[in-house]
C-alpha atoms as a PDB file:
ATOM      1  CA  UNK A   1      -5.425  16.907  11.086  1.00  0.00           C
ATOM      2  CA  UNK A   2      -5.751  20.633  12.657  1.00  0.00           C
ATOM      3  CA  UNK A   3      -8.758  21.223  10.401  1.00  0.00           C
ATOM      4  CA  UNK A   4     -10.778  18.045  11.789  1.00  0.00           C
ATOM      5  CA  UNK A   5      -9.777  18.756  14.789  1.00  0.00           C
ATOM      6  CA  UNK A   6     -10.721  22.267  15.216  1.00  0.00           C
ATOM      7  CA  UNK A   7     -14.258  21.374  13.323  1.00  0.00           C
ATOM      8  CA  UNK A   8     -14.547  18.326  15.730  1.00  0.00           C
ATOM      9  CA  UNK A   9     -14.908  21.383  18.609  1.00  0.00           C
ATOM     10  CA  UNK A  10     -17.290  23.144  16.769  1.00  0.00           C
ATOM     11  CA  UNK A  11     -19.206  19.985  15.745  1.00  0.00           C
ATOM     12  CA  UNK A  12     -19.781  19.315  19.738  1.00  0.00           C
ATOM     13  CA  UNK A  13     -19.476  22.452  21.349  1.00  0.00           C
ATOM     14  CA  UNK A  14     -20.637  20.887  24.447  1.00  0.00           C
ATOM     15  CA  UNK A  15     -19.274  17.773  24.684  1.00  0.00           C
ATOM     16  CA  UNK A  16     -16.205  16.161  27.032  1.00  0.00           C
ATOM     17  CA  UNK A  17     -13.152  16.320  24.106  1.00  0.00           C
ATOM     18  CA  UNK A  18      -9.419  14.454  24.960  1.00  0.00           C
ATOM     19  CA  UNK A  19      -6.669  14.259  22.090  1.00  0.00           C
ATOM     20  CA  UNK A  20      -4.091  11.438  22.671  1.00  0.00           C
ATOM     21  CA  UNK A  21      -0.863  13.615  22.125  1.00  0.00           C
ATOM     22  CA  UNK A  22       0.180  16.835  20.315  1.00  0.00           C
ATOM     23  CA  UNK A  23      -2.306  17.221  17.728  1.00  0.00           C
ATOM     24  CA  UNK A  24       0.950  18.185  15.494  1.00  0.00           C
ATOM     25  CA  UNK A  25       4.390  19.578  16.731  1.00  0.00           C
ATOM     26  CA  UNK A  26       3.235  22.814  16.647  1.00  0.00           C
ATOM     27  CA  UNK A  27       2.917  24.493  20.062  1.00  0.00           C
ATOM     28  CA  UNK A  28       0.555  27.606  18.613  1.00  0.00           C
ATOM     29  CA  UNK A  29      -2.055  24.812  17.468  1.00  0.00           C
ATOM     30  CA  UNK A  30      -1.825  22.896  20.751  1.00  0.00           C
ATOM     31  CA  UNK A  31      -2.284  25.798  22.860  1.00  0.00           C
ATOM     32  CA  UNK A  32      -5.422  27.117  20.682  1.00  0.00           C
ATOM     33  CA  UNK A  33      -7.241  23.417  21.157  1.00  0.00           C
ATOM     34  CA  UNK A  34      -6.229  24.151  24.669  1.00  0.00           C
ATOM     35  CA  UNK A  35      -8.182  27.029  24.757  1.00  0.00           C
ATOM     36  CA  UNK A  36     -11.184  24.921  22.899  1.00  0.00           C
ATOM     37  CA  UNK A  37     -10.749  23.189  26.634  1.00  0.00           C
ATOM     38  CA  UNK A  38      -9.627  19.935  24.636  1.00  0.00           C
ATOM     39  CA  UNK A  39      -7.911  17.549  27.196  1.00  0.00           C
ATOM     40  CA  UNK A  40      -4.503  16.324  26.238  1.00  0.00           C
ATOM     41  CA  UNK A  41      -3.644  12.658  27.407  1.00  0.00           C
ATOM     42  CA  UNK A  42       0.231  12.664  27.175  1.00  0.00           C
ATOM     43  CA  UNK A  43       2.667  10.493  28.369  1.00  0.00           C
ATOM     44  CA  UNK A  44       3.003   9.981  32.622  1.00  0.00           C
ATOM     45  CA  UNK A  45       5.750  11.135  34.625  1.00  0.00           C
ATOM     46  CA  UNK A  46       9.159   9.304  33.297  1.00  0.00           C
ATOM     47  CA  UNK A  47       7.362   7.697  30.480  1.00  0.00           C
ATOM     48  CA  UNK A  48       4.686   5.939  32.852  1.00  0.00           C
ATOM     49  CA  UNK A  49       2.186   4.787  30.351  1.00  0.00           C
ATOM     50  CA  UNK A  50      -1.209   7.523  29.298  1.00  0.00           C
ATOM     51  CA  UNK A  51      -3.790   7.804  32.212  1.00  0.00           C
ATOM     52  CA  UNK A  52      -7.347   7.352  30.310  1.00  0.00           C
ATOM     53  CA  UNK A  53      -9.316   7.361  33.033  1.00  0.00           C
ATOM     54  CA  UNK A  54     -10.811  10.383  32.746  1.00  0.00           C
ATOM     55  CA  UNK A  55     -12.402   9.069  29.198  1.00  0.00           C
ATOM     56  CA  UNK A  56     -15.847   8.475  30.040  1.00  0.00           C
ATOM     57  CA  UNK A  57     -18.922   7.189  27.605  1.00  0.00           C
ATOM     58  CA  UNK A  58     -20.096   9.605  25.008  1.00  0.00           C
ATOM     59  CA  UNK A  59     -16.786  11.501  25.221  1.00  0.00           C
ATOM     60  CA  UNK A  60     -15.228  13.016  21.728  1.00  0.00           C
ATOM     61  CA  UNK A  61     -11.698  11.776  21.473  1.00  0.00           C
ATOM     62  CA  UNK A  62      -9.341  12.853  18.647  1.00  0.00           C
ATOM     63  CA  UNK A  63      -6.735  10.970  17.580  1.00  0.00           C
ATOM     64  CA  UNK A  64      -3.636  12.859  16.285  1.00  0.00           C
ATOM     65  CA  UNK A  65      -1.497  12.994  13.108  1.00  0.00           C
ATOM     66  CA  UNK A  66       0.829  10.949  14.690  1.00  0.00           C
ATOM     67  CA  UNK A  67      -1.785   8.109  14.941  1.00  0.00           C
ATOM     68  CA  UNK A  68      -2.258   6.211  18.518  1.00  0.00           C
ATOM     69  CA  UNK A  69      -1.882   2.729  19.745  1.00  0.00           C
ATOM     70  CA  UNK A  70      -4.294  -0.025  18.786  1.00  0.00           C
ATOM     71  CA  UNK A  71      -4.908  -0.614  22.353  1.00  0.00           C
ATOM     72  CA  UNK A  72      -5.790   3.117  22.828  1.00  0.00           C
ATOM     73  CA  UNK A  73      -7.932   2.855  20.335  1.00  0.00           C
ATOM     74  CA  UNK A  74      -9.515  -0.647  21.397  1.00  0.00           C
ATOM     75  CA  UNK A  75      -9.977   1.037  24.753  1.00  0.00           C
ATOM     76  CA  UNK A  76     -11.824   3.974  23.134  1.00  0.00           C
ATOM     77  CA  UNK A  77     -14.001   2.511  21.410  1.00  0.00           C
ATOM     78  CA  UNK A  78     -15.045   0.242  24.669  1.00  0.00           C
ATOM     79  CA  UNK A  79     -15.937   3.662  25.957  1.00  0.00           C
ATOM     80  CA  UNK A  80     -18.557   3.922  23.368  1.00  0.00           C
ATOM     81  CA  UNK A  81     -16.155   7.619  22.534  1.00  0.00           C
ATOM     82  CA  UNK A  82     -16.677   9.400  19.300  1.00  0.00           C
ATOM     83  CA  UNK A  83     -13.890   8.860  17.474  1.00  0.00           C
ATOM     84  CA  UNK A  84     -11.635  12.046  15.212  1.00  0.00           C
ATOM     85  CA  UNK A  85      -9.039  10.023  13.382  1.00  0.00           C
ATOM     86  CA  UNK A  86      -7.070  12.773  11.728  1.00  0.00           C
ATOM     87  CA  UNK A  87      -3.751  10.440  11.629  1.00  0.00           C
ATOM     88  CA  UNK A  88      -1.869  11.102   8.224  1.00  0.00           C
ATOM     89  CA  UNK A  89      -2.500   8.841   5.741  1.00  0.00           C
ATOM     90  CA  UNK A  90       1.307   8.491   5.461  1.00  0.00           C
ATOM     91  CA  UNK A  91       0.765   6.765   8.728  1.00  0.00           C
ATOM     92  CA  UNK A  92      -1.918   4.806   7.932  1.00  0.00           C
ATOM     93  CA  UNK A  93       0.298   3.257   5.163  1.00  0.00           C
ATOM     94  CA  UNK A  94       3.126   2.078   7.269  1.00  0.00           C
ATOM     95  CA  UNK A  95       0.197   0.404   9.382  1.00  0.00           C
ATOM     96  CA  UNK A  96      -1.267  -1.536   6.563  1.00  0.00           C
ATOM     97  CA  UNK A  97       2.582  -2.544   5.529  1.00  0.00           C
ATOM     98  CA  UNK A  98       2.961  -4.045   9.101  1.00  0.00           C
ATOM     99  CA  UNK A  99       0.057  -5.204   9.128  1.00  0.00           C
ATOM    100  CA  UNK A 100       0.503  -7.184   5.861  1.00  0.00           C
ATOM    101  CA  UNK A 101       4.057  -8.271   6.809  1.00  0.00           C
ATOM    102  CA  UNK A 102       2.637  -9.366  10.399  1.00  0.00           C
ATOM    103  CA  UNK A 103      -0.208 -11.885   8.198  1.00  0.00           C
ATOM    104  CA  UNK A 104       2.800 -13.401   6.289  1.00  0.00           C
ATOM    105  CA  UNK A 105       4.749 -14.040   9.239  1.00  0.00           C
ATOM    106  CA  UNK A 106       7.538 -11.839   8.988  1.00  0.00           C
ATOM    107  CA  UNK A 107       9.035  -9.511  11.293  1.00  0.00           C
ATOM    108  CA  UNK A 108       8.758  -6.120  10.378  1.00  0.00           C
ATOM    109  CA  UNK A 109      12.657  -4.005  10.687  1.00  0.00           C
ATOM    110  CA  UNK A 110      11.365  -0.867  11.644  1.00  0.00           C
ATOM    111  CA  UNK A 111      13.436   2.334  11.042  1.00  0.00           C
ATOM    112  CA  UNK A 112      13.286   5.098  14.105  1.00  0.00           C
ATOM    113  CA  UNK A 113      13.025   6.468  17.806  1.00  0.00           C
ATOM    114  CA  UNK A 114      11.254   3.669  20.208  1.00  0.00           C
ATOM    115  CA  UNK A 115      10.041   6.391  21.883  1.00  0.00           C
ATOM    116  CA  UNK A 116       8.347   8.523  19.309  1.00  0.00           C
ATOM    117  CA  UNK A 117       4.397   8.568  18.971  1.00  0.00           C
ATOM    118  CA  UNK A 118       4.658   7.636  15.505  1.00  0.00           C
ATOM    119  CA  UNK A 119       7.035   4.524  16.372  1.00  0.00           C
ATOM    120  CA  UNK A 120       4.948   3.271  19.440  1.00  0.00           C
ATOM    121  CA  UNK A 121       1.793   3.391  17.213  1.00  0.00           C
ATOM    122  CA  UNK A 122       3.871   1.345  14.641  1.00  0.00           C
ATOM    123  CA  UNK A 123       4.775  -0.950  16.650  1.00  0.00           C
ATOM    124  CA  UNK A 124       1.316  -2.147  18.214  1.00  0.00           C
ATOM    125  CA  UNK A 125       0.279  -2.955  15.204  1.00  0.00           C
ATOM    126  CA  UNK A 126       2.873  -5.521  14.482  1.00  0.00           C
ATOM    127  CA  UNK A 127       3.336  -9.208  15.261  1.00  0.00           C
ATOM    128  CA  UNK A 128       7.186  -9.582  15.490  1.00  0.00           C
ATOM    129  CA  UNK A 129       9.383  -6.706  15.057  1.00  0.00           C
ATOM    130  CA  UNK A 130      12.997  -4.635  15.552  1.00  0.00           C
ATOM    131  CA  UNK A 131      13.056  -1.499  16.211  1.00  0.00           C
ATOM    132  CA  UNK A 132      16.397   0.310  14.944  1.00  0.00           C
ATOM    133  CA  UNK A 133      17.375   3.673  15.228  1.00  0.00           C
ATOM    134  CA  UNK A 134      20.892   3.624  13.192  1.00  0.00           C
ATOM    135  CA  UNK A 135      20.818   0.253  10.796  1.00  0.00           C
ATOM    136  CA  UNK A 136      24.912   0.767  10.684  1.00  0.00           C
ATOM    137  CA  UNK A 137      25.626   1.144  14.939  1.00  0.00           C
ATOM    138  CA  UNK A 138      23.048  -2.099  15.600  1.00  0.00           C
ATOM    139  CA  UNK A 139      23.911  -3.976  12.479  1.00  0.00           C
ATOM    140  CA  UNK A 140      25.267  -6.910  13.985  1.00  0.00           C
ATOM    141  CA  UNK A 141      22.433  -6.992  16.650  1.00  0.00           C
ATOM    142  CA  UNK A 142      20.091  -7.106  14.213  1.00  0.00           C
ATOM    143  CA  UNK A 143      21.448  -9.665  12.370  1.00  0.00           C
ATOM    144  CA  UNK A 144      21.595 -11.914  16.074  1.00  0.00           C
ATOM    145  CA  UNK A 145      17.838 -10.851  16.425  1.00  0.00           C
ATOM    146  CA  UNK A 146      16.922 -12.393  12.811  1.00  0.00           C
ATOM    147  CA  UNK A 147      18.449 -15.294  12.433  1.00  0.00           C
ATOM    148  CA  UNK A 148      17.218 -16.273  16.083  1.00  0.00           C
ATOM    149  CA  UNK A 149      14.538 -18.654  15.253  1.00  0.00           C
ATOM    150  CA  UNK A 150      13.406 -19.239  18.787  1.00  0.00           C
ATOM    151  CA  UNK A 151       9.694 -18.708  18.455  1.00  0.00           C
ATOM    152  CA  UNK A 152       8.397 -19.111  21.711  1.00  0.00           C
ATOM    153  CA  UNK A 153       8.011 -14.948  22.317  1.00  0.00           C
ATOM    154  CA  UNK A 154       5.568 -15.100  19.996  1.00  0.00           C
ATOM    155  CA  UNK A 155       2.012 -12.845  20.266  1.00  0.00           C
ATOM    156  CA  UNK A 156      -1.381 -13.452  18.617  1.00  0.00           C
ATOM    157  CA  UNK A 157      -1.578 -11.211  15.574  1.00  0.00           C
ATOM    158  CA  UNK A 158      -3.206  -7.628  16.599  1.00  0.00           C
ATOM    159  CA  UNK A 159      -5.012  -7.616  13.258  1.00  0.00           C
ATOM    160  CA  UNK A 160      -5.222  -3.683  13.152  1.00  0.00           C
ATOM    161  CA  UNK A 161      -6.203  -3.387   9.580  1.00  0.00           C
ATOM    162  CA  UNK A 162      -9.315  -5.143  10.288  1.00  0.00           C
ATOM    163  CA  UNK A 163      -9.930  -3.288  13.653  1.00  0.00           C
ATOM    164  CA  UNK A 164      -9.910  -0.149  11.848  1.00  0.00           C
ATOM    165  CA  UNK A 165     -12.059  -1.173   9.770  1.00  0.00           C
ATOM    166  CA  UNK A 166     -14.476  -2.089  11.919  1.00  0.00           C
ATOM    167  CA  UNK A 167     -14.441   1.622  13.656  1.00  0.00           C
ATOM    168  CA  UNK A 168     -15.880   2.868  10.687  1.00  0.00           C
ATOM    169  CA  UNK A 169     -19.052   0.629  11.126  1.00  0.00           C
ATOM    170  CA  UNK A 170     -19.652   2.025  14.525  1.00  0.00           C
ATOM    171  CA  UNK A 171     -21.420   5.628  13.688  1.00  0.00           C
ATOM    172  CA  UNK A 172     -19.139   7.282  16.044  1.00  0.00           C
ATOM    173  CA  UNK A 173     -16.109   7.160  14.332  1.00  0.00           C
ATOM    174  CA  UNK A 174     -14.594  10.197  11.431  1.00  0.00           C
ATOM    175  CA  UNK A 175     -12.478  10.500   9.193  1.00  0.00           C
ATOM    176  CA  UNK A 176     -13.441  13.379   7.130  1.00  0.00           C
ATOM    177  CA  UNK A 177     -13.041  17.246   7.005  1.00  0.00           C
ATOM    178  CA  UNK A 178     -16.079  19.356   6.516  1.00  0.00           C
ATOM    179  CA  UNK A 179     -14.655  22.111   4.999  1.00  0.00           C
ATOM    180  CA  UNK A 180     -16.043  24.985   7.906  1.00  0.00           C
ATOM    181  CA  UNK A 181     -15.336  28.389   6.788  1.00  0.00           C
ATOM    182  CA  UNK A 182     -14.641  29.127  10.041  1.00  0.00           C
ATOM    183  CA  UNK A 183     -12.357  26.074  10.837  1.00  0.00           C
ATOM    184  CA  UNK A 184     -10.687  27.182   7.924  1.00  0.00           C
ATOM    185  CA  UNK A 185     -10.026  30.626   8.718  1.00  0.00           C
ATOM    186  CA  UNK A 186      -8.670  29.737  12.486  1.00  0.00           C
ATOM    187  CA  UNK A 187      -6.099  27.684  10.321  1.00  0.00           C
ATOM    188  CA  UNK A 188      -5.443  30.536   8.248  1.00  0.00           C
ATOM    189  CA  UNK A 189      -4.545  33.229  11.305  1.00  0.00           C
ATOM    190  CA  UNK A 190      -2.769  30.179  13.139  1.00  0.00           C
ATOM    191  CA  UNK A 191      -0.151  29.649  10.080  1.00  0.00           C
ATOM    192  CA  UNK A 192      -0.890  26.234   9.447  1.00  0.00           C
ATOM    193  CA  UNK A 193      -3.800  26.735   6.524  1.00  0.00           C
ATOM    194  CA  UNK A 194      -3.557  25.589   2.948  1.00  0.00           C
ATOM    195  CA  UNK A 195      -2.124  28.930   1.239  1.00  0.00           C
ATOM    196  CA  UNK A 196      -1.642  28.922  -2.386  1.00  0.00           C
ATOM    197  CA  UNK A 197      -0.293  32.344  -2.509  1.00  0.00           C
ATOM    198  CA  UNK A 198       2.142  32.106   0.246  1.00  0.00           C
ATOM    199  CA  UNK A 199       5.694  32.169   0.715  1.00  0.00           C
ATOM    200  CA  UNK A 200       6.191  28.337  -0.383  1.00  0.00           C
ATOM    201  CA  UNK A 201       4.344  29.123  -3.463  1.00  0.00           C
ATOM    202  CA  UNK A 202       6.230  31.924  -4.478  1.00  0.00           C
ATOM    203  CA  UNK A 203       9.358  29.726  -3.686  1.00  0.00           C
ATOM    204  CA  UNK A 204       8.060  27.236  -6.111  1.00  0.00           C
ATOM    205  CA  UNK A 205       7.552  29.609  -8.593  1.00  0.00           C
ATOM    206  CA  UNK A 206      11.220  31.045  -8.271  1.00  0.00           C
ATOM    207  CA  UNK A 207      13.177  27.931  -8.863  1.00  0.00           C
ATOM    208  CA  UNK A 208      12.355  26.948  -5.141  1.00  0.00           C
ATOM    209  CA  UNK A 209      14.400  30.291  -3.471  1.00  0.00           C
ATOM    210  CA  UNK A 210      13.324  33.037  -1.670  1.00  0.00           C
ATOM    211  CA  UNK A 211      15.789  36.174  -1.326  1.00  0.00           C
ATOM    212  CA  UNK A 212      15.301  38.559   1.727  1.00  0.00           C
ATOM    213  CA  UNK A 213      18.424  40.881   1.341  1.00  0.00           C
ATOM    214  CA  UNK A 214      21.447  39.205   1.659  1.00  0.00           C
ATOM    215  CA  UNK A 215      19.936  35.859   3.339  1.00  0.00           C
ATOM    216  CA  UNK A 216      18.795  33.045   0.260  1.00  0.00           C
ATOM    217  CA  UNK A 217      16.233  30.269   1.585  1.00  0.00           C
ATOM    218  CA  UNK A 218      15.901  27.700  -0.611  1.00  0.00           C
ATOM    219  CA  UNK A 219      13.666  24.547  -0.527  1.00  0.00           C
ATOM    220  CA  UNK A 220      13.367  21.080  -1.216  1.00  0.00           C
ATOM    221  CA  UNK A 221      11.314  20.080  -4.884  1.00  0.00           C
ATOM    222  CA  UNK A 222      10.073  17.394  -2.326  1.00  0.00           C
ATOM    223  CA  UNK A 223       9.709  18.103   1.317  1.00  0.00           C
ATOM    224  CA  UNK A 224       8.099  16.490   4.012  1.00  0.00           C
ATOM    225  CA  UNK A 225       7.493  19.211   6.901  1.00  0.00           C
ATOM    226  CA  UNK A 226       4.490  19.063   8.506  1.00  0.00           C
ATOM    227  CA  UNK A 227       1.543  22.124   7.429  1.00  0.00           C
ATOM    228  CA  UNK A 228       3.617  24.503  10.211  1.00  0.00           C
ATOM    229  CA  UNK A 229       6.562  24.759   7.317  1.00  0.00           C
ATOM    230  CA  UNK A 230       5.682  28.563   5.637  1.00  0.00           C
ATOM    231  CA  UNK A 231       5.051  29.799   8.978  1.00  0.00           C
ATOM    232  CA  UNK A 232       8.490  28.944  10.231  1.00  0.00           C
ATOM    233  CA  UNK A 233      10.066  29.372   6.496  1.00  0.00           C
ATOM    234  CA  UNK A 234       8.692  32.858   7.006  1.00  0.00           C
ATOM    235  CA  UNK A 235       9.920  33.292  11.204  1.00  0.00           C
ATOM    236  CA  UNK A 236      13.496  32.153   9.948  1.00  0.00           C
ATOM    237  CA  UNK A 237      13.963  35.049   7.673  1.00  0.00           C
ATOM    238  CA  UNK A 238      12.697  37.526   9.764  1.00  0.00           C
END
């Protein structure tokens, strides 16, 4: 996601750019697309929803790791933006599960904050669905909300899968890293590049531990921290 994002600058040096949110959680890589002069749309004041307005035609408009909303990305494409889809593929997959689940009819239980990017892009791309932060605290509300057959809240399916897949017919829509040397490098001295001699190697090689005189940091065979991890690994022990 950082990669495409920071080639996406350098691929139209001149051109209008917005991102939809935090590019990652990583405040060193939002403040350096800052400095590109890339526009963040957040969220309004108390939650009010994203202002958009200032998206014009021809614009470049990345969407995060975190993904976006199909109607964000309905109402981009209306603009006639260019389009930087660096949402993880992780993502993606949850998508294409609701999306599936939303085709059969069912209501998709999804696990996590209402609140988070991640969650709200989830959720637009369902039909019917429960959000649920802790399955044990809500457990009889959630049974209530299932076995209420009332029907008549019902929505026309979004059909995101096929939206998507549309955007990629469009010429102004990406997917794709280039590879820049230079892209690569800004990665590098930001602490979010792809190291293979780093400290998380070196753990691996160790039997996943890393001793720095009497403090031990050991990590996870599997681990799902975003690219930011050996930077912070590293910040921790020093």
């Amino acid at each position: 996601a950082v990669q495409m994002a920071y080639e996406a600058r350098k691929q139209h040096p001149d051109a209008k750019m917005h991102i939809t949110n935090e590019i990652i959680h990583n405040p060193i890589v939002n403040d350096r697309l800052d400095e590109m002069g890339v526009n963040f749309i957040l969220d309004g004041e108390y939650g009010s929803e994203k202002d958009f307005s200032g998206v014009e035609n021809g614009d470049v408009v990345i969407l995060p790791a975190f993904g976006a909303t199909l109607g964000e990305m309905k109402f981009i494409n209306d603009k006639e933006a260019v389009i930087v889809d660096t949402t993880c593929p992780w993502v993606s997959k949850v998508w294409n599960a609701v999306d599936t689940y939303s085709k059969k009819e069912f209501t998709s239980l999804i696990h996590g904050k209402y609140a988070h990017e991640e969650a709200i892009a989830t959720t637009s791309f369902a039909e019917t669905y429960l959000m649920v932060k802790n399955f044990k605290e809500e457990e009889e509300e959630i049974e209530k909300e299932l076995l209420d057959d009332d029907d008549t809240g019902k929505k026309v399916r979004n059909d995101g899968k096929a939206f998507r897949r549309q955007l990629g017919t469009t010429g102004r829509y990406t997917r794709r890293v280039q590879n820049d040397e230079e892209s690569v490098n800004k990665m590098q001295s930001d602490g979010v590049g792809y190291s293979k001699g780093g400290i998380v190697a070196q753990m691996r090689e160790n039997g996943f531990t890393y001793q720095e005189g009497e403090v031990t940091v050991r990590l996870a065979e599997s681990y799902g921290f975003c690219w930011g991890v050996e930077r912070y690994v590293l910040q921790m022990m020093l």
